[in-house]
Protein backbone atom coordinates (compact mmCIF):
# COMPACT_ATOMS: atom_id res chain seq x y z
CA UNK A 1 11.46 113.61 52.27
CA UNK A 2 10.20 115.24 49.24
CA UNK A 3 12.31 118.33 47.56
CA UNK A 4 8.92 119.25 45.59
CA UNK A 5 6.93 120.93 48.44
CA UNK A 6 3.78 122.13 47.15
CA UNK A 7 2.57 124.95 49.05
CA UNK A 8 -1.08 124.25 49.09
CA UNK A 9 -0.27 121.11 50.61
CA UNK A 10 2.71 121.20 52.47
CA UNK A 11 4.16 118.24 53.54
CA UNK A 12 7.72 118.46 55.59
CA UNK A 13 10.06 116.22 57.17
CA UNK A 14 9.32 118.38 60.25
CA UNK A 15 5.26 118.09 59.61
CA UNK A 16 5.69 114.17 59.77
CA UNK A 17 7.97 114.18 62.91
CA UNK A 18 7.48 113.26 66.56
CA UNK A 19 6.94 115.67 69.06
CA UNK A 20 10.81 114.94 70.30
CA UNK A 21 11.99 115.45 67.10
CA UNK A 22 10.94 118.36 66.75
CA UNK A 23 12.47 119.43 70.10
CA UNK A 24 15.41 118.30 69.20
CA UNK A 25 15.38 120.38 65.74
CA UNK A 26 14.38 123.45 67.50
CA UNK A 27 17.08 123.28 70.06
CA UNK A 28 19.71 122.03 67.13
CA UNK A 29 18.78 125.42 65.45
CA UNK A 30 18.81 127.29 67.98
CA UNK A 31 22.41 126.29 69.31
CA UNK A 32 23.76 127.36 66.02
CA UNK A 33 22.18 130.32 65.77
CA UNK A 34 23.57 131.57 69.51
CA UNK A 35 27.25 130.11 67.92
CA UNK A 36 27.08 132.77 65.04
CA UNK A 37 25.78 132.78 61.43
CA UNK A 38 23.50 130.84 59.86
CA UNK A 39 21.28 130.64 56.28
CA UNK A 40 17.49 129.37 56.31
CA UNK A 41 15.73 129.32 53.59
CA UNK A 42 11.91 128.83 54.15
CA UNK A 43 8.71 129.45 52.75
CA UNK A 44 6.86 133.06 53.83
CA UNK A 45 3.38 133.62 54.56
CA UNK A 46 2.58 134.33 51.05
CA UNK A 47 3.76 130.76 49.75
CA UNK A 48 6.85 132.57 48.18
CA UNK A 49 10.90 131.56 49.23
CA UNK A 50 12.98 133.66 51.55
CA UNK A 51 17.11 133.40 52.32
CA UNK A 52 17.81 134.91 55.32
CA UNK A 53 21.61 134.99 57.23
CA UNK A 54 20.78 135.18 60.33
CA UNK A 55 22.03 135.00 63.89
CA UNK A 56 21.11 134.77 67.90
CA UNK A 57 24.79 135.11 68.83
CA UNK A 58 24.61 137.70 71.57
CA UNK A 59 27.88 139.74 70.27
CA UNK A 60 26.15 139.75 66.76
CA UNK A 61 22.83 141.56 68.55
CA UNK A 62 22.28 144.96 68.89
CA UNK A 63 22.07 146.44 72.07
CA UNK A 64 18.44 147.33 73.12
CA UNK A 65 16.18 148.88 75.70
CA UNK A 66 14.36 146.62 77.39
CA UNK A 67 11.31 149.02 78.10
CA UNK A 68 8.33 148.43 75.80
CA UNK A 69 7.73 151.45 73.60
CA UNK A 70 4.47 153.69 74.84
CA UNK A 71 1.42 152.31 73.77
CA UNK A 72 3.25 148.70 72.44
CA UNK A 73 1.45 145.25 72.48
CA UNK A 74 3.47 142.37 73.38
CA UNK A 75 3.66 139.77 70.84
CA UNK A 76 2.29 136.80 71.30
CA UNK A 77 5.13 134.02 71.59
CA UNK A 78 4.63 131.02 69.40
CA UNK A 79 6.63 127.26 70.30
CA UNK A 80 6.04 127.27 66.50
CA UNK A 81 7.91 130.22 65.09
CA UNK A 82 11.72 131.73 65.99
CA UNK A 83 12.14 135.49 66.13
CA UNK A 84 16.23 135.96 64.98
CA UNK A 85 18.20 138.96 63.99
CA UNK A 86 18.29 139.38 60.20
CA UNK A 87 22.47 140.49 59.36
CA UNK A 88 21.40 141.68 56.26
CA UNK A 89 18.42 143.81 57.12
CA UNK A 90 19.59 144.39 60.53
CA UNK A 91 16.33 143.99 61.99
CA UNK A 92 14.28 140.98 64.35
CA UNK A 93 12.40 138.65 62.08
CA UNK A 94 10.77 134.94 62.72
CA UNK A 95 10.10 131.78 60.50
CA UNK A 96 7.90 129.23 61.22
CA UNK A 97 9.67 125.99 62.07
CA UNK A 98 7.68 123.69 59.75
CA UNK A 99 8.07 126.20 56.53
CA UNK A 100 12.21 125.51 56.64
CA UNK A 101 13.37 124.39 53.72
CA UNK A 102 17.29 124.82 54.23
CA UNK A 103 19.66 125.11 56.63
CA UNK A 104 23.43 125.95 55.94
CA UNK A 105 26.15 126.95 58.40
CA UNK A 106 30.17 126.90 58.43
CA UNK A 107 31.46 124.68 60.95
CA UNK A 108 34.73 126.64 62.79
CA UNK A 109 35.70 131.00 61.94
């Protein structure tokens, strides 16, 4: 795996992995996101580098109402992207599984 991703071209771990693999990464992830905190750094849209601490743990959530605002349009859901709860911004916001460049968690409180 190569730390120099160029953008225009990018190349990942994740890009060269099986379909199972990738399973396998997206339900790792996801278990420690439901457990509590967790950094990913990835690469945005616009080819630039976001940190995000982020979190599905369901105490960590805030409470919503399920019915769609007047007027809404449901998002399309993507196998490819994760929508998680930004601590720091305190709103929902998604990466793209294939644009992760870091993952960091603490093991334990």
């Amino acid at each position: 795996m190569s730390s120099n991703l160029d953008f225009n071209n990018p190349i990942s771990w994740y890009d060269e992995s099986e379909d199972r693999e990738k399973l396998l990464f997206k339900e790792w992830l996801q278990g420690l996101l439901k457990d509590g905190e967790v950094n990913v750094t990835f690469f945005k849209a616009d080819g630039t580098i976001r940190e995000m601490r982020c979190t599905l743990e369901s105490s960590l959530l805030p409470k919503v109402d399920f019915e769609p605002k007047e007027g809404a349009t449901p998002r399309k859901r993507s196998d490819e992207a994760l929508a998680v709860f930004d601590l720091d911004k305190n709103e929902w916001r998604s990466f793209r599984f294939d644009k992760i460049k870091e993952v960091r968690y603490t093991l334990g409180n």
